[in-house]
N, C-alpha and C. Protein backbone atom coordinates (compact mmCIF):
# COMPACT_ATOMS: atom_id res chain seq x y z
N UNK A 1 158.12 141.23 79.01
CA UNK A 1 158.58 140.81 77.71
C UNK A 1 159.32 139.48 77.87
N UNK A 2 159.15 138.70 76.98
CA UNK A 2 159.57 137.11 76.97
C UNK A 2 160.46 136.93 75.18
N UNK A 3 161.65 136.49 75.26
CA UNK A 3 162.24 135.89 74.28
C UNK A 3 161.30 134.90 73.69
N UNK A 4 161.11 135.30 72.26
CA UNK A 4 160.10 133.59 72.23
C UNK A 4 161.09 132.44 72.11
N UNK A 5 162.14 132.24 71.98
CA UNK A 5 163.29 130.94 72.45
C UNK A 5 162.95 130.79 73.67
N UNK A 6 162.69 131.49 74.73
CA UNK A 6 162.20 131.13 76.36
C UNK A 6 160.98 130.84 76.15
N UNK A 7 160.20 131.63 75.37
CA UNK A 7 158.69 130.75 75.90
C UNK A 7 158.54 129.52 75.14
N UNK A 8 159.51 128.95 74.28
CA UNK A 8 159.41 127.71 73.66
C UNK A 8 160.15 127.25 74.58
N UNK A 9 161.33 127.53 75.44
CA UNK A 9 161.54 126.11 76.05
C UNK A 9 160.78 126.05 77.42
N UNK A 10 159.95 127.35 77.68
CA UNK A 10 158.75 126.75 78.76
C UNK A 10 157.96 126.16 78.30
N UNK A 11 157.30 125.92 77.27
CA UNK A 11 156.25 125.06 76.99
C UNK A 11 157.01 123.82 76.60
N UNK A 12 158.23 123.60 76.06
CA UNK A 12 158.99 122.53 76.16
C UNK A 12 159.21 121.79 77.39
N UNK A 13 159.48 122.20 78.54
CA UNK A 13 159.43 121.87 79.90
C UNK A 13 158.97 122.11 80.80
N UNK A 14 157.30 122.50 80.96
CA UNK A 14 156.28 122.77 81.84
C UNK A 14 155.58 121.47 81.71
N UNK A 15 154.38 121.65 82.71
CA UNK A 15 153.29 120.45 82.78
C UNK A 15 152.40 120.74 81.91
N UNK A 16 151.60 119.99 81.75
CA UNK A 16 150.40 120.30 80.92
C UNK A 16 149.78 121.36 81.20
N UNK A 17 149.07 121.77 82.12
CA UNK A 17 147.93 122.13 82.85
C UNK A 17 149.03 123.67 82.95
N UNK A 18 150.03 123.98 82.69
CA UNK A 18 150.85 125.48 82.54
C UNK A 18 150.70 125.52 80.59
N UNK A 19 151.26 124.60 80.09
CA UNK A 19 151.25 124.39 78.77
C UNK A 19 149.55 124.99 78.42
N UNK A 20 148.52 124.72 78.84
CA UNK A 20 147.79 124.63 78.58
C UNK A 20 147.23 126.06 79.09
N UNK A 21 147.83 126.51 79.83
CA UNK A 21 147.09 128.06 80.32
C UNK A 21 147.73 129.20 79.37
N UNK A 22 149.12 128.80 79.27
CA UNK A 22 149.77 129.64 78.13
C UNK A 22 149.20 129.90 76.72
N UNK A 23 149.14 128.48 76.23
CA UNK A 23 147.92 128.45 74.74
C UNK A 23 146.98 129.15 75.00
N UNK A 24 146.20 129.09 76.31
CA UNK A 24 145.06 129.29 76.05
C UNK A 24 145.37 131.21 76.12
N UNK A 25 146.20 131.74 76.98
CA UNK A 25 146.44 133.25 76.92
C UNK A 25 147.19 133.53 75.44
N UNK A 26 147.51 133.08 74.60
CA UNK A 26 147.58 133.13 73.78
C UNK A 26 147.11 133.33 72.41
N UNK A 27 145.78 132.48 72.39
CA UNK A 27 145.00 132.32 71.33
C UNK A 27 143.98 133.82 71.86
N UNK A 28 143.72 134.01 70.26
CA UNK A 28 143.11 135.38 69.74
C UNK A 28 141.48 135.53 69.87
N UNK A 29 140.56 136.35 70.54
CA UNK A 29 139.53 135.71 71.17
C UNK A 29 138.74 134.83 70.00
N UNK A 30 139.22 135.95 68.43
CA UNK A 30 138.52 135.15 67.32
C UNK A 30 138.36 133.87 67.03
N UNK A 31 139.75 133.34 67.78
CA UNK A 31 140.06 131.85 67.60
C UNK A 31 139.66 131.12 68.68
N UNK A 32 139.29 131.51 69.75
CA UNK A 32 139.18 130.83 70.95
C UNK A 32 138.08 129.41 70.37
N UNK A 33 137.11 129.89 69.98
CA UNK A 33 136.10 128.47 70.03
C UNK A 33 136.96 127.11 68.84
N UNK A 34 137.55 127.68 67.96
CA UNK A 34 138.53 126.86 67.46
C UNK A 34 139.04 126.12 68.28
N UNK A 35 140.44 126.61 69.13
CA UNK A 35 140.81 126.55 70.55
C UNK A 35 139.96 124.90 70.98
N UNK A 36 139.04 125.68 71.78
CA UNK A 36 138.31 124.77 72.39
C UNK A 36 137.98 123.67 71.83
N UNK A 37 137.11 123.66 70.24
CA UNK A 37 137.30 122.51 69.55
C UNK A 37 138.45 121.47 69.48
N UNK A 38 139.97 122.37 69.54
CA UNK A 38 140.86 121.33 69.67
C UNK A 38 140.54 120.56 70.65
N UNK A 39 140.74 121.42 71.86
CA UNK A 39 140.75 121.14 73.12
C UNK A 39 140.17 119.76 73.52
N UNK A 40 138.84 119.62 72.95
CA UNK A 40 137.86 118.98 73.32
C UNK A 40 138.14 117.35 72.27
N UNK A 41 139.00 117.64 71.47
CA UNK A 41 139.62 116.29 70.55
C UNK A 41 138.83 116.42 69.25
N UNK A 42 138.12 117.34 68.85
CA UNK A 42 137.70 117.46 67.63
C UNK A 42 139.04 117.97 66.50
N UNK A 43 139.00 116.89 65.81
CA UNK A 43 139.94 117.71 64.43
C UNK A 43 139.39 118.17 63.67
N UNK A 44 138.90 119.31 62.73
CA UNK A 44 138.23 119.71 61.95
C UNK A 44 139.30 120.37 60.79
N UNK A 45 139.48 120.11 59.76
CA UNK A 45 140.67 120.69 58.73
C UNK A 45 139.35 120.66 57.57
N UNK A 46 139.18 122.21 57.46
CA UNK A 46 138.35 123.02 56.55
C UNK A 46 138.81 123.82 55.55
N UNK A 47 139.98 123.93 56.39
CA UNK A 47 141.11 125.09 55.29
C UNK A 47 140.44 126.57 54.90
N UNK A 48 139.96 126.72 56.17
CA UNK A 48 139.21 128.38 56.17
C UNK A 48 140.16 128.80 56.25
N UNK A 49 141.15 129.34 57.25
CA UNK A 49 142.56 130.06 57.09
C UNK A 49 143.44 129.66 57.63
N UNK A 50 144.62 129.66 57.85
CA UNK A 50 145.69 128.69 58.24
C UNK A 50 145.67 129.54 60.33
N UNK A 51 144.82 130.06 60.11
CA UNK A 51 145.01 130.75 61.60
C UNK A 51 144.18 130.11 62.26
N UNK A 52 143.31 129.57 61.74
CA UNK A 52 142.09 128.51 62.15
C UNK A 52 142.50 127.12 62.53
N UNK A 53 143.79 126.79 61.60
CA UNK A 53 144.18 125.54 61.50
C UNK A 53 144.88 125.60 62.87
N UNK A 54 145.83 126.89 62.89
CA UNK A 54 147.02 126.51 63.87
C UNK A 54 146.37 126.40 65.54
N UNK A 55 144.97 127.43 65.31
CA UNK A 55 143.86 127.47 66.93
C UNK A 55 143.67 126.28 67.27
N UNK A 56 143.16 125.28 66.61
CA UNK A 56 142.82 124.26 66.55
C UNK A 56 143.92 123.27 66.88
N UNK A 57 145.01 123.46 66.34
CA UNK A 57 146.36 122.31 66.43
C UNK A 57 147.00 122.84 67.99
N UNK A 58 146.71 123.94 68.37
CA UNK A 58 146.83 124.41 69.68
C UNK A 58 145.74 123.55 70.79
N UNK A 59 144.61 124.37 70.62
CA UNK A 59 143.56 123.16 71.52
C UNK A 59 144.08 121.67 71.33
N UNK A 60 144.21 121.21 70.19
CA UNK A 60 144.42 119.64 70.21
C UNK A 60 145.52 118.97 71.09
N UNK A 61 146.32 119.87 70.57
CA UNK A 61 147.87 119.39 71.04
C UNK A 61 147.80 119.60 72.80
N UNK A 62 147.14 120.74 73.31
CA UNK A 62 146.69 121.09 74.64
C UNK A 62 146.03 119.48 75.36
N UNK A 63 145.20 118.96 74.31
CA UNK A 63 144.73 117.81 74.63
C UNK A 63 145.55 116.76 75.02
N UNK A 64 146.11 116.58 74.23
CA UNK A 64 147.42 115.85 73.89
C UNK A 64 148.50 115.42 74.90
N UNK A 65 149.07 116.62 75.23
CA UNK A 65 149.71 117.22 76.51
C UNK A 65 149.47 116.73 77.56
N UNK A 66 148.01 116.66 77.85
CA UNK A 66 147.47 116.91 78.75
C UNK A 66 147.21 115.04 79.32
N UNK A 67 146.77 114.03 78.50
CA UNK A 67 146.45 113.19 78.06
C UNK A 67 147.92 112.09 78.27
N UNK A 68 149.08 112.80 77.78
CA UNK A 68 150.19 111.91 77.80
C UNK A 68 150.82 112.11 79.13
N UNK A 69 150.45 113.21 79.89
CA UNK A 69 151.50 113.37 80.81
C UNK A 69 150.50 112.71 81.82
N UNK A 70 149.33 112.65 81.68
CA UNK A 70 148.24 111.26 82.91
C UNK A 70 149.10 110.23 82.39
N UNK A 71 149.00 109.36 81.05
CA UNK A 71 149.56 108.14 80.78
C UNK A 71 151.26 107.96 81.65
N UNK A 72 151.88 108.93 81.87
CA UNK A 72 153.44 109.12 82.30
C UNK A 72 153.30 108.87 83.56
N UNK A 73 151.96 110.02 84.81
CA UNK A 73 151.75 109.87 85.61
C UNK A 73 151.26 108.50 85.94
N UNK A 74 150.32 107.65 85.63
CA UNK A 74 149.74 106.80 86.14
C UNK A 74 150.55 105.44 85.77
N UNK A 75 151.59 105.32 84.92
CA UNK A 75 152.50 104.57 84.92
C UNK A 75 153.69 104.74 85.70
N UNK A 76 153.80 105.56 86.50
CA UNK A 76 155.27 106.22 87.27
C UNK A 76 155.85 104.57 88.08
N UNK A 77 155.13 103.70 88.53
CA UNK A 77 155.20 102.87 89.55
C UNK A 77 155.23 101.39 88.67
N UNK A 78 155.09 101.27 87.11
CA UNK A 78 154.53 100.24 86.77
C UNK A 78 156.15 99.64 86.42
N UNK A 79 155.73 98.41 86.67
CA UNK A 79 157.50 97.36 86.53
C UNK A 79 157.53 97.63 84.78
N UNK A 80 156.55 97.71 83.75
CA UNK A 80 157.32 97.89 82.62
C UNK A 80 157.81 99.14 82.09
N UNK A 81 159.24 99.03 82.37
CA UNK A 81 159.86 100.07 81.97
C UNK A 81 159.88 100.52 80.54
N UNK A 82 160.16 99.63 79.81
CA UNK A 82 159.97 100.33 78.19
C UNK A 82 158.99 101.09 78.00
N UNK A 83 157.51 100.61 78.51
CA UNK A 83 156.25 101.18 78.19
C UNK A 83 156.44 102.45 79.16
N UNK A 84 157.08 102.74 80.26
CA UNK A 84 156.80 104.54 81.20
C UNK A 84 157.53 104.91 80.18
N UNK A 85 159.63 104.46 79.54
CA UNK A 85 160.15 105.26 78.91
C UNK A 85 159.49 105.53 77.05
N UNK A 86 158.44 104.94 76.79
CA UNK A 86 157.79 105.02 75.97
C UNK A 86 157.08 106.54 75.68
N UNK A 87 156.38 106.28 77.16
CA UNK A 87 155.15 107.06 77.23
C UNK A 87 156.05 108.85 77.60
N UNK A 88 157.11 108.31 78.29
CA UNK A 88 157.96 109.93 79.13
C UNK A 88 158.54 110.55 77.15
N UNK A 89 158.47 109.64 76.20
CA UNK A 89 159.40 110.08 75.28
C UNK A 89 158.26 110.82 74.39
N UNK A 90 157.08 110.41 74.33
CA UNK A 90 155.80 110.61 73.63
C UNK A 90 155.23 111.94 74.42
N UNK A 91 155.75 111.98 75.55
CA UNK A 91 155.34 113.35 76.01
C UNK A 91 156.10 114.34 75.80
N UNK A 92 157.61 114.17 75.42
CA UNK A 92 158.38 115.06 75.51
C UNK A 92 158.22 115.65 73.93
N UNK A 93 157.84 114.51 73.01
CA UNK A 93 157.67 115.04 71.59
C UNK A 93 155.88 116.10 71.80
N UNK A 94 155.32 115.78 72.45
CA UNK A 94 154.19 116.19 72.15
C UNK A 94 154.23 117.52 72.40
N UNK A 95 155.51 118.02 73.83
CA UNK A 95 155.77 119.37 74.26
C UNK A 95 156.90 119.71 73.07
N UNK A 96 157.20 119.28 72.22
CA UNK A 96 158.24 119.74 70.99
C UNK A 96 156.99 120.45 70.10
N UNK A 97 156.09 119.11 69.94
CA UNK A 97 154.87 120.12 68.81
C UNK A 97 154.53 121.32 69.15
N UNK A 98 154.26 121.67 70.80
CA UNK A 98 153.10 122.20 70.98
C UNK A 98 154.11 123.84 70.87
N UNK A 99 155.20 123.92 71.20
CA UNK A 99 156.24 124.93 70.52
C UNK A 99 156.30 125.16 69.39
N UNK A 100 156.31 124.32 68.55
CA UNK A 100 156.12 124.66 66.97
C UNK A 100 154.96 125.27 66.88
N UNK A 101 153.66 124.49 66.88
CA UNK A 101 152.67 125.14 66.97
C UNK A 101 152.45 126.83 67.62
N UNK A 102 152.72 126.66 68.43
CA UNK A 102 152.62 127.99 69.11
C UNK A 102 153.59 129.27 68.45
N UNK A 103 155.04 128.97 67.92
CA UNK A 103 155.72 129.82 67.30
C UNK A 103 154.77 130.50 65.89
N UNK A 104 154.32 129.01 65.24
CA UNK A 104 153.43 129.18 64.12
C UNK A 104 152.18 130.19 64.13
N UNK A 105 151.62 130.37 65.23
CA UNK A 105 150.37 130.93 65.60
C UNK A 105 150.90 132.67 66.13
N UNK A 106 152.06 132.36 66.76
CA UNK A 106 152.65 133.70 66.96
C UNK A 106 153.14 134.62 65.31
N UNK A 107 153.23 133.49 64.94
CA UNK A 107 153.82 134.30 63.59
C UNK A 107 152.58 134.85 62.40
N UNK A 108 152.03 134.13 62.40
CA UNK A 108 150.55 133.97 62.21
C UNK A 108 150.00 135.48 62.51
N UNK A 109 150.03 135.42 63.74
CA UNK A 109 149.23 136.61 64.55
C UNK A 109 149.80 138.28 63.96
N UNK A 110 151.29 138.27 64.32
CA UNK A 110 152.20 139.38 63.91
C UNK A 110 152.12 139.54 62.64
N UNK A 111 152.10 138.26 61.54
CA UNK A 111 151.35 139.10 60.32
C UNK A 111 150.09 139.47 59.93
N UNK A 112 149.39 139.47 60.60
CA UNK A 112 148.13 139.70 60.36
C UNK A 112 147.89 141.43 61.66
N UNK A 113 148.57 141.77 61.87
CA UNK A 113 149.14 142.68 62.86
C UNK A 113 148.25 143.34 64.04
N UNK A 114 147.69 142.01 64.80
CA UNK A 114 146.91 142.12 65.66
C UNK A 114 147.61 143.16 66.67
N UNK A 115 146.92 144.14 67.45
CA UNK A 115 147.28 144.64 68.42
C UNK A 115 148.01 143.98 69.81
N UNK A 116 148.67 144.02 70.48
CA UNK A 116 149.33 143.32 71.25
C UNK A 116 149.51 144.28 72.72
N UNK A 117 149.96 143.48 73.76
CA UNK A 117 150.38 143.75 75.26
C UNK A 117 151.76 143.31 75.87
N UNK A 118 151.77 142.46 75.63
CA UNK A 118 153.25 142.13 75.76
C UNK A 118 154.00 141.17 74.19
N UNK A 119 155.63 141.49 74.52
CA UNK A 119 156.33 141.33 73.67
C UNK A 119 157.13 140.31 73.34
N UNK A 120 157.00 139.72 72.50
CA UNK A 120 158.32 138.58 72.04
C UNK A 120 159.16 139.17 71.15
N UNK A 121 160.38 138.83 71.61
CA UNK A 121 161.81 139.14 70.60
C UNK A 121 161.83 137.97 70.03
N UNK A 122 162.17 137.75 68.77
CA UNK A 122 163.06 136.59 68.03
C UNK A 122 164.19 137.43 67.13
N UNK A 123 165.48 136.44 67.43
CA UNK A 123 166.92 137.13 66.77
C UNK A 123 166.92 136.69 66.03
N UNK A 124 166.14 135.78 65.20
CA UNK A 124 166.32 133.93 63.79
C UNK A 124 165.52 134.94 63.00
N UNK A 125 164.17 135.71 63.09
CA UNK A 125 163.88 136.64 62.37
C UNK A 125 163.78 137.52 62.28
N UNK A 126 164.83 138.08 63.04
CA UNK A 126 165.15 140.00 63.05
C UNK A 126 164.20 140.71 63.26
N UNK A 127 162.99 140.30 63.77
CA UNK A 127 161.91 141.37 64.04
C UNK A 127 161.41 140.46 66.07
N UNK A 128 160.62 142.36 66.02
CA UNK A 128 160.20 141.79 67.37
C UNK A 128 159.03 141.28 66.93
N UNK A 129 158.02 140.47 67.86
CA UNK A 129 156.98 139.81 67.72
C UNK A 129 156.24 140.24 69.11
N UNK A 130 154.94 140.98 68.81
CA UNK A 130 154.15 141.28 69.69
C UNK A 130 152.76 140.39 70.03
N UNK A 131 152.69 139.95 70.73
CA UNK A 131 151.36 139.03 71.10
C UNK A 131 150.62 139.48 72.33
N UNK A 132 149.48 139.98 72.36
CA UNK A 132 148.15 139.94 73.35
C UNK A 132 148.65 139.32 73.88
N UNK A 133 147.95 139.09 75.45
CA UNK A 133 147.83 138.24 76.36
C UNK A 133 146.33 138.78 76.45
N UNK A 134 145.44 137.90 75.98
CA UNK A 134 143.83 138.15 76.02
C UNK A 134 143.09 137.09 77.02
């Protein structure tokens, strides 16, 4: 069992490539090809259901993640500093989204009252929150 305040500030302060295994144990198998669509940099906003939207803003943002923290890496050595502290600040927001997102999709999930395996507590909304690990 995981506080979801802890699993937001692990995906707040993990690497991509952890960020990105978590989403992906996360998302619902229904949603997975969504998922992947993010994943892959497709945006698609159809407005089939907002659970569709958030799969998708998951894969993307996974992209994202994934994408800024090479730009961070492959600048580590470069003399312009504004542009690494640019790029280190653009990553740190991108791991802010990908927590929102993910709370959103958790919440998402628990109302729609998918069966679950392990547990998230939240104390901000007085209920526990159960999420698969699929």
């Amino acid at each position: 069992m995981i506080e979801l305040t802890r699993l937001l500030k692990l995906i707040r302060t993990s690497d991509a490539l952890s960020i990105t295994i978590i989403a992906h144990k996360l998302v619902h198998p229904a949603d997975r090809a969504d998922f992947e669509l993010g994943k892959g940099g497709l945006w698609v906003s159809e407005r089939v259901s907002w659970r569709r939207e958030l799969a998708l803003a998951l894969g993307y943002g996974c992209a994202g993640v994934e994408r800024a923290e090479e730009a961070v890496e492959s600048n580590k050595a470069s003399r312009w500093v504004k542009s690494s502290a640019d790029q280190r600040r653009d990553l740190l927001l991108q791991k802010v989204m990908m927590a929102e997102v993910v709370q959103e999709y958790l919440y998402m999930l628990n109302e729609e009252g998918d069966d679950v395996e392990w547990v998230i507590k939240d104390g901000a909304w007085g209920r526990v929150f159960k999420i698969e690990a699929y």
